[in-house]
PDB file of N, CA and C in Angstrom:
ATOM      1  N   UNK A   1      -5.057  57.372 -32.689  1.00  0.00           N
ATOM      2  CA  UNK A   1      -6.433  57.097 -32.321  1.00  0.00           C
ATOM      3  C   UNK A   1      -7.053  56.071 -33.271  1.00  0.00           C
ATOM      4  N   UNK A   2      -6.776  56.568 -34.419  1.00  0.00           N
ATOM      5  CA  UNK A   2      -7.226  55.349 -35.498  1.00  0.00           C
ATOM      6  C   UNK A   2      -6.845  53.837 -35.439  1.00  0.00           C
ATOM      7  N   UNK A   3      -5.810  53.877 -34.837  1.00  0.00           N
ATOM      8  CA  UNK A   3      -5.011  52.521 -34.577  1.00  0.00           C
ATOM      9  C   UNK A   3      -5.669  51.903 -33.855  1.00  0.00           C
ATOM     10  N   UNK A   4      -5.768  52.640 -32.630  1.00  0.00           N
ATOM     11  CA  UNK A   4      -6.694  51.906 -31.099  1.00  0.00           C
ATOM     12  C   UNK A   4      -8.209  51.420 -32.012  1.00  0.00           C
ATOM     13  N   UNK A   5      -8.354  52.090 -32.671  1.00  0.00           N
ATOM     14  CA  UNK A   5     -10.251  51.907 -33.171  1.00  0.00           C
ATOM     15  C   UNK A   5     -10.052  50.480 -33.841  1.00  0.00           C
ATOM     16  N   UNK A   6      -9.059  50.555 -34.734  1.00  0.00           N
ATOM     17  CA  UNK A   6      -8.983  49.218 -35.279  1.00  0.00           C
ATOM     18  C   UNK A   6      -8.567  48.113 -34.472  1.00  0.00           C
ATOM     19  N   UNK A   7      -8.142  48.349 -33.626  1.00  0.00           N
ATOM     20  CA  UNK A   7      -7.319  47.521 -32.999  1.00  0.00           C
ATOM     21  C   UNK A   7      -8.377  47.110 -31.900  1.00  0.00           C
ATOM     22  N   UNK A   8      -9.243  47.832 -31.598  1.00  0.00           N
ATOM     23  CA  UNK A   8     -10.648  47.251 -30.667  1.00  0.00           C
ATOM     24  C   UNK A   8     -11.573  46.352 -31.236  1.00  0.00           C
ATOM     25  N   UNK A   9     -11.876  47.255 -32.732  1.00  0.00           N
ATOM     26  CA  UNK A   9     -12.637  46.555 -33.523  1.00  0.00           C
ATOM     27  C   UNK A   9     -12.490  45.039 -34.555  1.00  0.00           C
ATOM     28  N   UNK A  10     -10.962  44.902 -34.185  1.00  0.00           N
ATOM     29  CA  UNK A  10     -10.163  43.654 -34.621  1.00  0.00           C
ATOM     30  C   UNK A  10     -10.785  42.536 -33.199  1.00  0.00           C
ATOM     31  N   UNK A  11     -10.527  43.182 -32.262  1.00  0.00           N
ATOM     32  CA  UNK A  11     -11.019  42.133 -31.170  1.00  0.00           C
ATOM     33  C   UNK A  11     -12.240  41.615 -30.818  1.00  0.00           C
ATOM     34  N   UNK A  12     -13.121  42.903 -30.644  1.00  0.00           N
ATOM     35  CA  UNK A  12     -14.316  42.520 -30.830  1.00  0.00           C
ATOM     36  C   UNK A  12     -14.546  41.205 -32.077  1.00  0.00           C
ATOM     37  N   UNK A  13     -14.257  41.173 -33.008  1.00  0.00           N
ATOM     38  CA  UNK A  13     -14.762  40.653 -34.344  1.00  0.00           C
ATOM     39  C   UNK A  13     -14.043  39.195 -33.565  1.00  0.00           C
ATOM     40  N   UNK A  14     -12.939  38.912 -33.188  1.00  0.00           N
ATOM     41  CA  UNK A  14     -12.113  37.610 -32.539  1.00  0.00           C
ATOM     42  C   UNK A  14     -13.104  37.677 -31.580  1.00  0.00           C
ATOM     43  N   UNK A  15     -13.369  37.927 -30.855  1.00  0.00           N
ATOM     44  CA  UNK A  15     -14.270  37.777 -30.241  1.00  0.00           C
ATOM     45  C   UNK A  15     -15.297  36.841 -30.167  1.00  0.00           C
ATOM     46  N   UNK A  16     -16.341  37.555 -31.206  1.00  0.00           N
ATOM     47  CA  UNK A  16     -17.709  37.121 -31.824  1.00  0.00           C
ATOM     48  C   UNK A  16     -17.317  35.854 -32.459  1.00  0.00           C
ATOM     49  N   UNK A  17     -16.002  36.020 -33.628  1.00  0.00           N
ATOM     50  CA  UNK A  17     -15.937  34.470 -33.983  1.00  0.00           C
ATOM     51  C   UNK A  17     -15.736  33.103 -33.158  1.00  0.00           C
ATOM     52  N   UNK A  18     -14.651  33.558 -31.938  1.00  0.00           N
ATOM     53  CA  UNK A  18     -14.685  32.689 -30.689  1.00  0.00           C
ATOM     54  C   UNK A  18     -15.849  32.001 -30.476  1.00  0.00           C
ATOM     55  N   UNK A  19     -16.649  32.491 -30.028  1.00  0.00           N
ATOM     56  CA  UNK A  19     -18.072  31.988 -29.322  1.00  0.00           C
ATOM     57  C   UNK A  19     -18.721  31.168 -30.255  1.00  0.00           C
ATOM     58  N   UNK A  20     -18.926  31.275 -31.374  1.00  0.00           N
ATOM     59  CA  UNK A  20     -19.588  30.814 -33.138  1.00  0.00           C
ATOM     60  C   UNK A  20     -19.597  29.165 -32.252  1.00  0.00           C
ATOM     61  N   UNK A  21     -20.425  28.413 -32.768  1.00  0.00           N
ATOM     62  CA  UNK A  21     -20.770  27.284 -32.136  1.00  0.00           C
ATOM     63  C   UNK A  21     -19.821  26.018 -32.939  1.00  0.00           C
ATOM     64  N   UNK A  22     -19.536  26.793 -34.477  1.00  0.00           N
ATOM     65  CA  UNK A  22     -18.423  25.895 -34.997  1.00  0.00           C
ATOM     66  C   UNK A  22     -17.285  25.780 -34.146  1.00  0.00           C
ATOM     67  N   UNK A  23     -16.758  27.145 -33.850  1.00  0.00           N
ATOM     68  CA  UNK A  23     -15.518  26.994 -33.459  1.00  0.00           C
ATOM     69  C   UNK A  23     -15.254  26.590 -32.065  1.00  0.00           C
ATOM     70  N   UNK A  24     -16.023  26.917 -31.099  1.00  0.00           N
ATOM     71  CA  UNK A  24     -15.981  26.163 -30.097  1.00  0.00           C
ATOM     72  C   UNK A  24     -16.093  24.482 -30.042  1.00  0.00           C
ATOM     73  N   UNK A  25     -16.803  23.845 -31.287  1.00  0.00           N
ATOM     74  CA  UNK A  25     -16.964  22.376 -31.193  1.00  0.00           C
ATOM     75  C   UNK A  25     -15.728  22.079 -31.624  1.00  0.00           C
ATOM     76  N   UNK A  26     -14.925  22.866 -32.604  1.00  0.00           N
ATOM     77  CA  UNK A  26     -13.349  22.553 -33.408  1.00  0.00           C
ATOM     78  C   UNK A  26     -12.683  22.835 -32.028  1.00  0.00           C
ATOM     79  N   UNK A  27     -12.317  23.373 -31.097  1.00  0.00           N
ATOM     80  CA  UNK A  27     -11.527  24.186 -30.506  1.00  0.00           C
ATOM     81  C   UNK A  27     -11.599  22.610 -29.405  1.00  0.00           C
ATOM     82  N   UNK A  28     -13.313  21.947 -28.916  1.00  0.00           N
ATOM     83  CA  UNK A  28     -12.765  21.284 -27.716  1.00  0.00           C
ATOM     84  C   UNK A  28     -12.218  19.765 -28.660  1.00  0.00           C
ATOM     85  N   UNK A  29     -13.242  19.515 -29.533  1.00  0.00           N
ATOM     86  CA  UNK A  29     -12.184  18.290 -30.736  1.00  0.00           C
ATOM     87  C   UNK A  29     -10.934  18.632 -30.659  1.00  0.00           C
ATOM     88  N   UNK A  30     -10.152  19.653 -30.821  1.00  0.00           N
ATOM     89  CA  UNK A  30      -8.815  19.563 -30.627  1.00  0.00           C
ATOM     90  C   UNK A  30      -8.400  19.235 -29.283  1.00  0.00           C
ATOM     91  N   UNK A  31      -8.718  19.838 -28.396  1.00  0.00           N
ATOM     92  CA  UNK A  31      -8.663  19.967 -27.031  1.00  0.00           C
ATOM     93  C   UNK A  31      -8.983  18.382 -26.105  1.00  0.00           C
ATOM     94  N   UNK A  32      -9.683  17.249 -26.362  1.00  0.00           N
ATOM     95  CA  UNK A  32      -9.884  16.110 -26.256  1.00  0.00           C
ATOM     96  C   UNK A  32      -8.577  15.384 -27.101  1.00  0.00           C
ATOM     97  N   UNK A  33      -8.229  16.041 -28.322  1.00  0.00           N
ATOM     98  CA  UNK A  33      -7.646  15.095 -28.920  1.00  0.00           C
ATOM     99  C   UNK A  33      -6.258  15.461 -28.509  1.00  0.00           C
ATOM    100  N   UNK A  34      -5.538  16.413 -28.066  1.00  0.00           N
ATOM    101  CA  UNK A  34      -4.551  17.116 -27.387  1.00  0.00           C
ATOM    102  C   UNK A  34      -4.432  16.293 -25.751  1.00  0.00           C
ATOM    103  N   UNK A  35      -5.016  16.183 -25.496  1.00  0.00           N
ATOM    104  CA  UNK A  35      -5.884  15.138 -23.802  1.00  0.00           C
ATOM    105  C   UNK A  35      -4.863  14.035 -24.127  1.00  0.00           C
ATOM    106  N   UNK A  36      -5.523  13.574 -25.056  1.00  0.00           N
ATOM    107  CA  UNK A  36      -5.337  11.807 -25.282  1.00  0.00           C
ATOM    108  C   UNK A  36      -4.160  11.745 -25.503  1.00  0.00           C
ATOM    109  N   UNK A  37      -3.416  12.674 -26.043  1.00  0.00           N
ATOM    110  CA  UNK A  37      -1.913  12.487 -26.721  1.00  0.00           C
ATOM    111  C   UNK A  37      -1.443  12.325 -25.483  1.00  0.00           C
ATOM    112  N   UNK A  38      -2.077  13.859 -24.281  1.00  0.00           N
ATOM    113  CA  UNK A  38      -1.355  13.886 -23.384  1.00  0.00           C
ATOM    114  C   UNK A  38      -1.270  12.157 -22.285  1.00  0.00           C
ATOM    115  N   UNK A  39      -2.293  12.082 -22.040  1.00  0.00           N
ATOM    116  CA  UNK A  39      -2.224  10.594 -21.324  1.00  0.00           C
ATOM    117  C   UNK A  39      -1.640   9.617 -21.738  1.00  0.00           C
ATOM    118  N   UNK A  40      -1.731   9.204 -23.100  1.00  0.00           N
ATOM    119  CA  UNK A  40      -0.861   8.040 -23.810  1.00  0.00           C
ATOM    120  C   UNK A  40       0.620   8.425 -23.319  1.00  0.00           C
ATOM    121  N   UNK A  41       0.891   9.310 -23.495  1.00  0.00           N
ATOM    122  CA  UNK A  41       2.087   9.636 -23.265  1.00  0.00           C
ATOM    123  C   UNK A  41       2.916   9.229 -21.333  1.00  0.00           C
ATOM    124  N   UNK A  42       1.371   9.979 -20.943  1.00  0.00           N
ATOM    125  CA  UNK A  42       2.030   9.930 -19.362  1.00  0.00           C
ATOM    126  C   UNK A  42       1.802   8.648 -18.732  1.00  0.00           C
ATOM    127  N   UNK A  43       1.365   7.346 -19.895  1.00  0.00           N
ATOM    128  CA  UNK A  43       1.042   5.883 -19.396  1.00  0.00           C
ATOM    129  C   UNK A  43       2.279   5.118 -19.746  1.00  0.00           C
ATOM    130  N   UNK A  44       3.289   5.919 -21.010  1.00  0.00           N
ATOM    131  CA  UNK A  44       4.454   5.034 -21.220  1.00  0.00           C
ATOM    132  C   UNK A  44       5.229   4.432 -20.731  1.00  0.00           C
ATOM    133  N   UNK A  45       5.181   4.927 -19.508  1.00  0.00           N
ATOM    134  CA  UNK A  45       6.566   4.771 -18.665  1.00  0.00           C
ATOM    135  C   UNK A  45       5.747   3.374 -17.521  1.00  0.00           C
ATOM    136  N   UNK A  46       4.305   3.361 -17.178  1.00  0.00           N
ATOM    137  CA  UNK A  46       3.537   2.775 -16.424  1.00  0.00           C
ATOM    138  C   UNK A  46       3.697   1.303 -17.541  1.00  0.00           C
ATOM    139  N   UNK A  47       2.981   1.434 -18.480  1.00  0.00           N
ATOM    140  CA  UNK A  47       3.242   0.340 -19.596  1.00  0.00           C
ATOM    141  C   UNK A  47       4.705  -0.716 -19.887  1.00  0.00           C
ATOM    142  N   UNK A  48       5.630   0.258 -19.623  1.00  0.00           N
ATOM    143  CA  UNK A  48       6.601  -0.439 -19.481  1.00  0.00           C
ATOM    144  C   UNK A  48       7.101  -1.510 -18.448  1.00  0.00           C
ATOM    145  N   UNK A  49       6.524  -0.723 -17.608  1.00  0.00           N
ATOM    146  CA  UNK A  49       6.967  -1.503 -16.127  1.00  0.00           C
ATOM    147  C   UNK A  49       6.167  -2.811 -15.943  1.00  0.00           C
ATOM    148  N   UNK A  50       4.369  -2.750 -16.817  1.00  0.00           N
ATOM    149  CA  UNK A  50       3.715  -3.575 -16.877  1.00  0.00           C
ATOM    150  C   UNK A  50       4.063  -4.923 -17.872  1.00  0.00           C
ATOM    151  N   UNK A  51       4.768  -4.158 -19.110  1.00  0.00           N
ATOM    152  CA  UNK A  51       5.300  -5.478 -19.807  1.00  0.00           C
ATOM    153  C   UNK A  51       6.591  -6.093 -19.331  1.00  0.00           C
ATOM    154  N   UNK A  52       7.494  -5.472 -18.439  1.00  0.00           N
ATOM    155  CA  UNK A  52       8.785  -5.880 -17.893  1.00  0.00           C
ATOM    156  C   UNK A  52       8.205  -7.060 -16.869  1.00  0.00           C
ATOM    157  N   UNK A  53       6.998  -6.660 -15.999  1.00  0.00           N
ATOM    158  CA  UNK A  53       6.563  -7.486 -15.078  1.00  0.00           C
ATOM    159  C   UNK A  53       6.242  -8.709 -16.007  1.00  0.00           C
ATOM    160  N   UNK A  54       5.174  -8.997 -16.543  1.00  0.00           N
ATOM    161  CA  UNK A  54       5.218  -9.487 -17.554  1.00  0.00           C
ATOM    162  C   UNK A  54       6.008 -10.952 -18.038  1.00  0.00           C
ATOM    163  N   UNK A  55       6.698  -9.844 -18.891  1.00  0.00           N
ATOM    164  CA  UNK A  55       8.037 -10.719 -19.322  1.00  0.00           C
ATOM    165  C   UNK A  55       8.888 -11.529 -18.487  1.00  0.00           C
ATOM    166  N   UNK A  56       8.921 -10.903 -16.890  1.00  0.00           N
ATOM    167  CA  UNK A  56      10.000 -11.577 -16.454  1.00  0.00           C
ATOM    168  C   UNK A  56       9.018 -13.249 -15.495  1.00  0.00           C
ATOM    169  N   UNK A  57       7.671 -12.564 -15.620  1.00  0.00           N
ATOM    170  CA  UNK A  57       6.800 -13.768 -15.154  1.00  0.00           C
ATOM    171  C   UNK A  57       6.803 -15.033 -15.906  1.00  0.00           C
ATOM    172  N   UNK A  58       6.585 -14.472 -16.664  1.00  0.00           N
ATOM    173  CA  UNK A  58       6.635 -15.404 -18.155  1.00  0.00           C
ATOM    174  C   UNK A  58       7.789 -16.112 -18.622  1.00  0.00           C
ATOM    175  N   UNK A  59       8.534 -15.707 -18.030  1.00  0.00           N
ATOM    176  CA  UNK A  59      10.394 -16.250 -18.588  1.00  0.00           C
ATOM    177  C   UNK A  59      10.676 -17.089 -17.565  1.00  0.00           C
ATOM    178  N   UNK A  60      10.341 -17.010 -16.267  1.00  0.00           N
ATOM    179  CA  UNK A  60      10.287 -17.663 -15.060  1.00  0.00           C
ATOM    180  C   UNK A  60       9.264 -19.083 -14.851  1.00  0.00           C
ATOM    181  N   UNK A  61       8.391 -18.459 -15.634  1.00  0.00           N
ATOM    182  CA  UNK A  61       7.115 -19.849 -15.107  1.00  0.00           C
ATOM    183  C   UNK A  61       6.286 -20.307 -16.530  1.00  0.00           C
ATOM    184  N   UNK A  62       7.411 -21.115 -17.400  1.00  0.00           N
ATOM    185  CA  UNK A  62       7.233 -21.887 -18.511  1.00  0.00           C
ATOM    186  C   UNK A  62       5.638 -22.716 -18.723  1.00  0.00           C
ATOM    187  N   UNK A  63       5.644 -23.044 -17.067  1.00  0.00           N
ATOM    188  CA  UNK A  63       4.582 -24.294 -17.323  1.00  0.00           C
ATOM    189  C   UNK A  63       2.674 -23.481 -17.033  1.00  0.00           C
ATOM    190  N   UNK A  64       2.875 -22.507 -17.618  1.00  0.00           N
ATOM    191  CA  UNK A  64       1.576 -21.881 -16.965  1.00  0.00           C
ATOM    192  C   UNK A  64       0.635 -22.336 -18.378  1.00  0.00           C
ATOM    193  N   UNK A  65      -0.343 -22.628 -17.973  1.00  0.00           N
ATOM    194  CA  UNK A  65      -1.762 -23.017 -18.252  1.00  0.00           C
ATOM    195  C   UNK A  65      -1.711 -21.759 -19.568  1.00  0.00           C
ATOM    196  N   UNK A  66      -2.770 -21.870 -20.479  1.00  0.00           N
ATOM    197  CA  UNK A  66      -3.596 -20.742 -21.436  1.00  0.00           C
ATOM    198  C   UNK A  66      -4.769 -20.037 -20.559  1.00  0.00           C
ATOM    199  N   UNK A  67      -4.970 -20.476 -19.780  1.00  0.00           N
ATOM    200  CA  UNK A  67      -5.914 -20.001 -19.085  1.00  0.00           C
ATOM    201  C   UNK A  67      -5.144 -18.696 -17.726  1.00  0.00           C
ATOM    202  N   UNK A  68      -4.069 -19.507 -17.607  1.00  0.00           N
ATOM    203  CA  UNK A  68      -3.502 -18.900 -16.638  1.00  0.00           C
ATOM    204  C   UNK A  68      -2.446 -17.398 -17.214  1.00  0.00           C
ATOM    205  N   UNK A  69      -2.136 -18.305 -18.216  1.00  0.00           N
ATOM    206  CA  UNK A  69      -1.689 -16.499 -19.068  1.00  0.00           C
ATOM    207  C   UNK A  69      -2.569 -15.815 -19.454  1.00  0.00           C
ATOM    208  N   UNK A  70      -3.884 -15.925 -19.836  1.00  0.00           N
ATOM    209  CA  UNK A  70      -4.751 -14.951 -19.992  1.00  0.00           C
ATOM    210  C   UNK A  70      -4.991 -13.982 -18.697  1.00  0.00           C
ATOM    211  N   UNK A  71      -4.705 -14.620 -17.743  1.00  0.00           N
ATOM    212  CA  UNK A  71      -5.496 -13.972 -16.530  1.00  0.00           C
ATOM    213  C   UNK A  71      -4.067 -13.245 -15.822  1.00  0.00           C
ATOM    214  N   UNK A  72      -3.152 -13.545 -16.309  1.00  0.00           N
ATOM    215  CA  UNK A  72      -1.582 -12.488 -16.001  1.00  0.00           C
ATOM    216  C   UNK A  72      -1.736 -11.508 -16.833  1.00  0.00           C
ATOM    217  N   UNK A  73      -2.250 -11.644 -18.245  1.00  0.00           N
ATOM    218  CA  UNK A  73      -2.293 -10.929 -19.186  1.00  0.00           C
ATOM    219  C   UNK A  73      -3.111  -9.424 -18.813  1.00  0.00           C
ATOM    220  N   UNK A  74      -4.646  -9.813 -18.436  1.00  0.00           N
ATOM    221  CA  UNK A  74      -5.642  -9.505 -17.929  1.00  0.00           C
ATOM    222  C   UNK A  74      -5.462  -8.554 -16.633  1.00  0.00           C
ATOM    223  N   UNK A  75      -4.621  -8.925 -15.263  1.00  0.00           N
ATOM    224  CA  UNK A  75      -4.374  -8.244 -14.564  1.00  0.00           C
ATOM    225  C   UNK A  75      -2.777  -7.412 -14.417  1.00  0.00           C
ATOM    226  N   UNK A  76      -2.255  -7.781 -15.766  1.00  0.00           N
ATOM    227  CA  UNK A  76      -1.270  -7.057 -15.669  1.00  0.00           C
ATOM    228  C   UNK A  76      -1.172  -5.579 -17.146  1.00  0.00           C
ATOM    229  N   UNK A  77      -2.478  -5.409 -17.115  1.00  0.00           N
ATOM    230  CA  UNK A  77      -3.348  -4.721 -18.246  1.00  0.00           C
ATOM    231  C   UNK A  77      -3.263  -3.248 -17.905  1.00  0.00           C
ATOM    232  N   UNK A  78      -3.315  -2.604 -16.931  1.00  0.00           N
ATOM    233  CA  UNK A  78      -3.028  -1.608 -15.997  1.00  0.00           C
ATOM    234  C   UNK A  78      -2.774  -1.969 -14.728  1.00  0.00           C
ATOM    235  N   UNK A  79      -2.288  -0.605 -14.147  1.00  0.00           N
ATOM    236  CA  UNK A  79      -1.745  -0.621 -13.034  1.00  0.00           C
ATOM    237  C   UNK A  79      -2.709  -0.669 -11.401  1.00  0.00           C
ATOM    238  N   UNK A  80      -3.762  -0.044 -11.908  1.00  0.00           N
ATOM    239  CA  UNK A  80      -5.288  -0.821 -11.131  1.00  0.00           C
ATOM    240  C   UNK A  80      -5.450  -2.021 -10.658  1.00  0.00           C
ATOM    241  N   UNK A  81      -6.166  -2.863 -12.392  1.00  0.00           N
ATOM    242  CA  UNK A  81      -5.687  -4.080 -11.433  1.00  0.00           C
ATOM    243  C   UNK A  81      -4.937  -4.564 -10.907  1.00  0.00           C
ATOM    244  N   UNK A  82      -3.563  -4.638 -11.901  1.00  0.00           N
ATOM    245  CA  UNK A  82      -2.560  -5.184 -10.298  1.00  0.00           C
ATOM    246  C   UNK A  82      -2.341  -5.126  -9.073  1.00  0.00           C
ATOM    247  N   UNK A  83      -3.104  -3.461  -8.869  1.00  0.00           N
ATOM    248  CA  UNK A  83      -2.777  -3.644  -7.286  1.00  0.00           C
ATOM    249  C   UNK A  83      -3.759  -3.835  -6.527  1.00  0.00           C
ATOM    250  N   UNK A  84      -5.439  -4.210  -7.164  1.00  0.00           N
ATOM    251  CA  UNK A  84      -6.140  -4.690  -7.143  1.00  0.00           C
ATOM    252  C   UNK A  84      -6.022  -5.879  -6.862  1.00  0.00           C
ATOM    253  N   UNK A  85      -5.385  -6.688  -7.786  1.00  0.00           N
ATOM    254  CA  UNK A  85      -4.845  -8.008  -7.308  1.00  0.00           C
ATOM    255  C   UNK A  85      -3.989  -8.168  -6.514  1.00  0.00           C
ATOM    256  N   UNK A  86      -2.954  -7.630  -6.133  1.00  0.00           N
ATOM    257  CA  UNK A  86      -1.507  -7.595  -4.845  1.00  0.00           C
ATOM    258  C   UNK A  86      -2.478  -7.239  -3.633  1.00  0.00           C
ATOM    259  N   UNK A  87      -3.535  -6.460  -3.408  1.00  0.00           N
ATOM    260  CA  UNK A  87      -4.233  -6.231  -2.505  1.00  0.00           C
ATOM    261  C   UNK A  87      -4.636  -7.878  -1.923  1.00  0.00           C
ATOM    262  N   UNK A  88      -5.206  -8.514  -2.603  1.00  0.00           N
ATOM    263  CA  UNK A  88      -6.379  -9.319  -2.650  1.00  0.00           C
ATOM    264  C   UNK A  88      -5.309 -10.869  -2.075  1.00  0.00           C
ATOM    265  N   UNK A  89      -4.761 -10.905  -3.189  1.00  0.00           N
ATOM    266  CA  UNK A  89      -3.775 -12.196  -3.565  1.00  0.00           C
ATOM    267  C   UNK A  89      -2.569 -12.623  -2.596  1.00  0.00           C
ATOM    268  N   UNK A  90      -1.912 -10.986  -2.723  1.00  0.00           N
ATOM    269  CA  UNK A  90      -0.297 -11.020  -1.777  1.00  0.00           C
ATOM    270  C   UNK A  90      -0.737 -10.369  -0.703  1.00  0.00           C
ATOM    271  N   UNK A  91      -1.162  -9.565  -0.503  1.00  0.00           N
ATOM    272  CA  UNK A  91      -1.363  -9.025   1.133  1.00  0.00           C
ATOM    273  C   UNK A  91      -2.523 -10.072   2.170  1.00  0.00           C
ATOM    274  N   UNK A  92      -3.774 -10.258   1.307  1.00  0.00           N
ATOM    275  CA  UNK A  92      -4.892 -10.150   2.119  1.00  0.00           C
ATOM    276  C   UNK A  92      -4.905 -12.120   2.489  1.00  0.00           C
ATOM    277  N   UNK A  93      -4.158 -12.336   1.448  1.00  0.00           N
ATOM    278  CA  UNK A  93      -4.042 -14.368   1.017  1.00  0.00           C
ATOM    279  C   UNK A  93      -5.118 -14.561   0.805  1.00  0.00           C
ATOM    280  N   UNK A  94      -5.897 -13.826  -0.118  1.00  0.00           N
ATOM    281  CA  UNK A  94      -7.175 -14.334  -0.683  1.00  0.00           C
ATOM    282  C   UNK A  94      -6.581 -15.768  -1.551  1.00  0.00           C
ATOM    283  N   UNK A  95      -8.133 -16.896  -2.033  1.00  0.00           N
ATOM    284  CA  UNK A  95      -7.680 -17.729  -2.781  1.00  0.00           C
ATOM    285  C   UNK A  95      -8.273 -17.689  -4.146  1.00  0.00           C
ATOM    286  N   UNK A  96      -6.950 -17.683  -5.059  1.00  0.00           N
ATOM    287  CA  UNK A  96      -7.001 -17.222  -6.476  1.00  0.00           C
ATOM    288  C   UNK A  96      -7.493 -18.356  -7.315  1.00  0.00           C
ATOM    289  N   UNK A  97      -8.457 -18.559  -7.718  1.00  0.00           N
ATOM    290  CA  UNK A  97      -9.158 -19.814  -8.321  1.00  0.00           C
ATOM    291  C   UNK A  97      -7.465 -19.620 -10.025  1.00  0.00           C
ATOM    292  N   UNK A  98      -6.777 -18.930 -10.744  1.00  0.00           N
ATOM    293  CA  UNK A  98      -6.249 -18.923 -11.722  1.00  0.00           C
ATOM    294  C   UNK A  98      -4.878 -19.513 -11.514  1.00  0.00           C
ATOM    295  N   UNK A  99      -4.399 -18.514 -10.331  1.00  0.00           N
ATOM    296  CA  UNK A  99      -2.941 -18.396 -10.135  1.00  0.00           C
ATOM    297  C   UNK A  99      -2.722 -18.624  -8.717  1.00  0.00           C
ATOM    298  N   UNK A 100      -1.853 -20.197  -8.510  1.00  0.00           N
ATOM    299  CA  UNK A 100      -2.311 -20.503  -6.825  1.00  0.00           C
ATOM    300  C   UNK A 100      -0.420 -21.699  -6.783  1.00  0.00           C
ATOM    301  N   UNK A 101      -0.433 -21.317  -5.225  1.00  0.00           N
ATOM    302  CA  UNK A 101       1.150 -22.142  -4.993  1.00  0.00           C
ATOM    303  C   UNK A 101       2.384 -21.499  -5.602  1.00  0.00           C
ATOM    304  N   UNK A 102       3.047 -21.893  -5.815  1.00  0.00           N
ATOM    305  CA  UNK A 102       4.599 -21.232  -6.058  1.00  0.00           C
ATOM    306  C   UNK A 102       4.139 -20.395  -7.566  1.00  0.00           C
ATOM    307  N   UNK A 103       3.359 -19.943  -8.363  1.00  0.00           N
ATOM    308  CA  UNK A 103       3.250 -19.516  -9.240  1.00  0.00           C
ATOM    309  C   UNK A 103       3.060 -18.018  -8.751  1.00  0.00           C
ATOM    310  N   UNK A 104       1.808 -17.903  -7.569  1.00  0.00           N
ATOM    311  CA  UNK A 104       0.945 -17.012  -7.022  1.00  0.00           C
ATOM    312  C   UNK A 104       2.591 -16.499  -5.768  1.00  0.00           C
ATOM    313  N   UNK A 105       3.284 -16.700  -5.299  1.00  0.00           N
ATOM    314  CA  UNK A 105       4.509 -16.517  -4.376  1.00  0.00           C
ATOM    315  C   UNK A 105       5.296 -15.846  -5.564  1.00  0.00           C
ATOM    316  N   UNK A 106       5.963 -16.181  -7.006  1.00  0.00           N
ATOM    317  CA  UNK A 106       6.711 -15.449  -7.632  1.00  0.00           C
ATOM    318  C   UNK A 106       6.066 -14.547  -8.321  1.00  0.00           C
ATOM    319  N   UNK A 107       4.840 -14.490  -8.119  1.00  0.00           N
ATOM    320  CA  UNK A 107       4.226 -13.269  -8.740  1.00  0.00           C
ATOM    321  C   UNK A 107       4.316 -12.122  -8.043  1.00  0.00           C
ATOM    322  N   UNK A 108       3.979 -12.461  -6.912  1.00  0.00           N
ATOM    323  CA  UNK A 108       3.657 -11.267  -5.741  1.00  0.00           C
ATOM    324  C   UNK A 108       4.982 -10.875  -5.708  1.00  0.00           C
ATOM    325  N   UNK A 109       5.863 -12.082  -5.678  1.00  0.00           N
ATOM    326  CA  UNK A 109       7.134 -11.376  -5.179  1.00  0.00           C
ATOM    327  C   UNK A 109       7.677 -10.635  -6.398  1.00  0.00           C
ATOM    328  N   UNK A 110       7.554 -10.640  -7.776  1.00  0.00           N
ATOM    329  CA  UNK A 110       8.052  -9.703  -8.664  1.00  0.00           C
ATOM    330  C   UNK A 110       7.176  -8.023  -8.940  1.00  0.00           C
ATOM    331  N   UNK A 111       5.461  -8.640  -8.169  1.00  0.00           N
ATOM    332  CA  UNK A 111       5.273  -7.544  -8.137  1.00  0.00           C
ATOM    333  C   UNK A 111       5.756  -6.808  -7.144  1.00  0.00           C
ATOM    334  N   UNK A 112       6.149  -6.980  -5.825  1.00  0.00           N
ATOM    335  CA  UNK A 112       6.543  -5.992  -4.984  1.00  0.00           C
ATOM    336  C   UNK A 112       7.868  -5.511  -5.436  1.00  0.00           C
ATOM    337  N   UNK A 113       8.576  -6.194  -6.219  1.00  0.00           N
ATOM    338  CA  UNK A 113       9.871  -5.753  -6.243  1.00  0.00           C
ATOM    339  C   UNK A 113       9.533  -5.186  -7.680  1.00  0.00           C
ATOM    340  N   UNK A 114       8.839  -4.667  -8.434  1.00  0.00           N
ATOM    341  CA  UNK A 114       8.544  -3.895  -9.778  1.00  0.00           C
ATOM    342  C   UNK A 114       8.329  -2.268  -8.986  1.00  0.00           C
ATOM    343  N   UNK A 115       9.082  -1.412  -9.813  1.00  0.00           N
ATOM    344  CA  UNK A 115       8.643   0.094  -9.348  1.00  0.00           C
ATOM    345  C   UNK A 115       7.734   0.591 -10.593  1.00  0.00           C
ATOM    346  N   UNK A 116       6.833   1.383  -9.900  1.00  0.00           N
ATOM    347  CA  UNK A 116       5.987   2.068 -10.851  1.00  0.00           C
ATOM    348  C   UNK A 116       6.303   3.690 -10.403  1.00  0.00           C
TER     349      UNK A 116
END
């Protein structure tokens, strides 16, 4: 019987400290910062595919502008814009004031052939 008493009165007390306004602000700080690990993590594999695209643009089309690598740079930043841009650029034949003619054709075409 004595056991159970302590053993209630152990919880209760975990309890009360739970709720304490410190420990709940420590508990979600960890809990945000536990988050972030988690996402960085589940973007690695997305990141990769973004610098492979990338790289192989870049290895392909020597003669691109500073202006024009900023703006590969820029939409190849996440996986949003790019398909933000493949929407716009390669499907819809919008006209790309950056990236236009055989530059704007091996792009699209490495993005469709990139897996994410």
């Amino acid at each position: 019987m004595w056991r159970a008493f302590v053993i209630f009165i152990e919880i209760v007390i975990l309890v009360i400290v739970l709720r304490t306004s410190f420990v709940q602000y420590f508990l979600s700080d960890i809990q945000q910062t536990v988050s972030g690990w988690i996402e960085s993590v589940v973007d690695i594999p997305e990141q990769q595919s973004l610098s492979t695209l990338r790289e192989k643009f870049f290895y392909n089309n020597m003669s691109l502008q500073p202006h024009q690598t900023d703006y590969v740079l820029d939409i190849t930043e996440n996986r949003e814009k790019l398909e933000s841009f493949r929407q716009f650029y390669c499907i819809k034949n919008d006209k790309n004031p950056f990236i236009y003619g055989q530059n704007l054709r091996r792009l699209c075409d490495q993005i469709k052939s990139t897996k994410f």
